[in-house]
Every structure is written in structure tokens, then in C-alpha cells.
Protein backbone atom coordinates (compact mmCIF):
# COMPACT_ATOMS: atom_id res chain seq x y z
CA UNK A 1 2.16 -17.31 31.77
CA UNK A 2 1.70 -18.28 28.19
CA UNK A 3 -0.08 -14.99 27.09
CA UNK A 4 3.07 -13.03 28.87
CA UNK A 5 5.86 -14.67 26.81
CA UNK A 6 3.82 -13.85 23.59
CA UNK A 7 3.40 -10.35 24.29
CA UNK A 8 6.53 -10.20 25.32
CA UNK A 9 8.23 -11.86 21.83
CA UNK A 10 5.53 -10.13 20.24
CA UNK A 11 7.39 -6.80 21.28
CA UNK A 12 10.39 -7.80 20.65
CA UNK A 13 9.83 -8.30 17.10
CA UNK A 14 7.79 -5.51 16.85
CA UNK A 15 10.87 -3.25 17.83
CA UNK A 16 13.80 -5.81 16.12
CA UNK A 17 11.28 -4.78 12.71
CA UNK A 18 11.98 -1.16 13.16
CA UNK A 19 9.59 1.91 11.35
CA UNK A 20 10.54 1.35 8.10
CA UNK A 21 7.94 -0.99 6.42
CA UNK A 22 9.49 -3.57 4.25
CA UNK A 23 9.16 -3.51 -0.11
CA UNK A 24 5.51 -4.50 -0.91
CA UNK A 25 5.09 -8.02 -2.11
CA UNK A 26 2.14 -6.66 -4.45
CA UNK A 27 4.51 -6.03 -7.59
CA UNK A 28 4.41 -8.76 -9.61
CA UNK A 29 7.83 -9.96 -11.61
CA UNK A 30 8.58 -8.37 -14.73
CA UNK A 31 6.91 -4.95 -13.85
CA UNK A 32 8.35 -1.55 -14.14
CA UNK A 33 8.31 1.13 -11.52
CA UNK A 34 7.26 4.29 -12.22
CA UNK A 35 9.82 6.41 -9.87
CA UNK A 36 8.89 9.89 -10.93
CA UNK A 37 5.45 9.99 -8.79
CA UNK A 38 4.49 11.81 -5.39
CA UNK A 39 1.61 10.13 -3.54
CA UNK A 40 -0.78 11.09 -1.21
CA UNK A 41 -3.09 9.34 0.71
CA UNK A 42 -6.62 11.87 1.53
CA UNK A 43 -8.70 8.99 3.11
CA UNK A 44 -8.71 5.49 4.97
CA UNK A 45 -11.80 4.07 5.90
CA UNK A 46 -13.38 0.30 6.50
CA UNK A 47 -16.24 -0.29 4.04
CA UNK A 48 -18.38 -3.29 2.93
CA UNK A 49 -15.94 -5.82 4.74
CA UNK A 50 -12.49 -4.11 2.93
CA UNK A 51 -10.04 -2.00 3.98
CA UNK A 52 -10.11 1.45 1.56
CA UNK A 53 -7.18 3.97 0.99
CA UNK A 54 -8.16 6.80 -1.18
CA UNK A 55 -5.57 9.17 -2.60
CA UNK A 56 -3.88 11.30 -5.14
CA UNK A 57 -0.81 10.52 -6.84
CA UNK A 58 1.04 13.30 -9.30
CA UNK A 59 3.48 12.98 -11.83
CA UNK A 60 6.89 14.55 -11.52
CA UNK A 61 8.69 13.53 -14.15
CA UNK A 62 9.08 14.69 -17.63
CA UNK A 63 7.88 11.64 -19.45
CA UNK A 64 4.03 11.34 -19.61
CA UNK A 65 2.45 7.94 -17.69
CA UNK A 66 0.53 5.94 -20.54
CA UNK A 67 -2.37 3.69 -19.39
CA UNK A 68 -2.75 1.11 -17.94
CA UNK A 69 -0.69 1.32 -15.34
CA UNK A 70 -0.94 0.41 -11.92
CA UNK A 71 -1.03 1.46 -7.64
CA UNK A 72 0.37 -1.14 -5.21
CA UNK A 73 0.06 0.01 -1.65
CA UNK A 74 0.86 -2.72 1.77
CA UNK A 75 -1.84 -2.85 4.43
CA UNK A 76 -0.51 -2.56 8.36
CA UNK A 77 -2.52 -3.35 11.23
CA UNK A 78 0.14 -0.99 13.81
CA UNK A 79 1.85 2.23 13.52
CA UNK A 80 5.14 0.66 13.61
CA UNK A 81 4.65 -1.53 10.53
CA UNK A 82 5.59 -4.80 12.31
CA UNK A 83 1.85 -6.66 11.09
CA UNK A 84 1.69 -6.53 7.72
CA UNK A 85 -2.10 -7.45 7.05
CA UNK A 86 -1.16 -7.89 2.78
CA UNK A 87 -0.65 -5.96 0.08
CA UNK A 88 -2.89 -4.76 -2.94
CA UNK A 89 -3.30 -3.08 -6.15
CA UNK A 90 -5.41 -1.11 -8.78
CA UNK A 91 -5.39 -0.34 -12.06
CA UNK A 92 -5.40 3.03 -13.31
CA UNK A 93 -6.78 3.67 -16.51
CA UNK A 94 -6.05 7.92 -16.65
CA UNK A 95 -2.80 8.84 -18.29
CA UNK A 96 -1.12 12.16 -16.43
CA UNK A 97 1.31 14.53 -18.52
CA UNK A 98 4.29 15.75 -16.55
CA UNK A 99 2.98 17.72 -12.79
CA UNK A 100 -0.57 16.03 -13.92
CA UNK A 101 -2.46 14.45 -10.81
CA UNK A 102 -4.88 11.98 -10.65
CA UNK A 103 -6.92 9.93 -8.02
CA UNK A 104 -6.52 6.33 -7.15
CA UNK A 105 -8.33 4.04 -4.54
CA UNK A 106 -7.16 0.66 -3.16
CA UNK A 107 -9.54 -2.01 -1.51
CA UNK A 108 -7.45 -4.99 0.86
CA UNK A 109 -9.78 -7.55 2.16
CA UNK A 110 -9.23 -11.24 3.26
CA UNK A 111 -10.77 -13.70 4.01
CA UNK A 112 -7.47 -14.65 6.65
CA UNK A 113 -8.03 -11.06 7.78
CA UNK A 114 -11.43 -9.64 9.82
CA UNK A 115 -10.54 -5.87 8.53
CA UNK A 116 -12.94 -4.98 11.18
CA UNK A 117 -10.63 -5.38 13.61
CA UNK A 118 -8.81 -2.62 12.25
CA UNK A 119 -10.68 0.40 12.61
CA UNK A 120 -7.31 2.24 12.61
CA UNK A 121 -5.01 0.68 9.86
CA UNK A 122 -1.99 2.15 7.91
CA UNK A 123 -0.67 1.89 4.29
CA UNK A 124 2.54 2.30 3.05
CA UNK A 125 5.24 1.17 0.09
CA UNK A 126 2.81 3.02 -2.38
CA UNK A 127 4.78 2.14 -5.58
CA UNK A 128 3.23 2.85 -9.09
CA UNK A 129 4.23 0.29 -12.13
CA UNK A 130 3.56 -0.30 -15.70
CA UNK A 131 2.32 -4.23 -16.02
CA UNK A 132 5.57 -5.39 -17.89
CA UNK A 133 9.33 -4.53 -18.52
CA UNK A 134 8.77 -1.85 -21.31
């Protein structure tokens, strides 16, 4: 009876959370987003005990994107984005020019999370940022 109520409130929050994933918690304070970027992810994949997303992301703006900068991405363990398994980042260390591309790739792991029980996982709120207010 026990297991039945929790699947049952775990469906309800599932749908009461909705599609839309929530703002990533990976951006620290004091950062600056970078809104003129399209992203793209190419890969996912679990490797050496981490969750990987591979991509592309290009600039679309008119300003060039000075290094470092930085590629925050949130780590879901369902389709509907109701469990969040965390958030993470990279640093990039390739300026682009305006319609420039470049690669990035972001590892999650934790040790509260066996990523392995995720063969299927899904990213979202990929946000690039510049490490402080500039």
C-alpha cells in the first residue's frame, strides 16, 4: 500500500512540475549571461561513472565571446524534467567571432547519484556566462 501512494504522489508532482525544466542552479552569483548563443547538443552518453553531454554552441550575436567563459547545462533523470539529477558546468577556453561555433562537453557525476541508473538521461537550461558582472 505504501509503494502505491508514492507512485501515486510521485505522479502527481511529476505532472503539477509541467515540461518546462526550471532555471539551472549551476550559475553562480555575479555571472553574466551570454544571450546571443544557439546550442546544440550532438551526443549523451554514460562514461567512466559520469554522465557526458557533448555539443556545439554558435554565436549569434554581433559582439565577439572573449575567453574564459563558461557552459552550464541541468541533468534530468525523465523526459518530463520533474527529477532533476544536478546541474554542471565547463569552461571554455575558445573565443568565437560573431556566427563562429565551437564545441563544448559537460561531465555530471555524484556521488548522491548512481548515473548508471540512467542509461537514458536529458539535459536542458544550457545557459553560457562570462565568470563575473563585466
Amino acid at each position: 500500500m505504501k509503494w502505491g501512494l508514492a507512485v501515486i504522489a510521485v505522479a502527481l508532482l511529476a505532472s503539477a512540475c509541467g515540461p518546462e525544466p526550471v532555471e539551472p542552479v549551476v550559475q553562480p552569483p555575479g555571472t553574466t549571461v551570454i544571450s546571443d548563443v544557439v546550442f546544440a547538443i550532438t551526443q549523451q552518453d554514460t562514461a567512466n561513472g559520469a554522465l557526458v553531454a557533448t555539443g556545439t554552441v554558435q554565436n549569434t550575436g554581433n559582439v565577439p565571446i572573449g575567453v574564459p567563459w563558461y557552459v552550464a547545462a541541468d541533468f534530468y533523470g525523465d523526459a518530463g524534467y520533474a527529477i532533476r539529477l544536478g546541474g554542471s558546468f565547463t569552461e571554455i577556453l575558445t573565443p568565437i567571432e560573431a556566427n563562429q561555433s565551437t564545441f563544448w562537453t559537460i561531465r555530471f557525476s555524484s556521488s548522491n547519484v548512481n548515473v548508471y541508473d540512467f542509461p537514458v538521461f536529458y539535459v536542458s537550461n544550457l545557459k553560457a556566462y562570462y565568470p563575473t558582472a563585466r
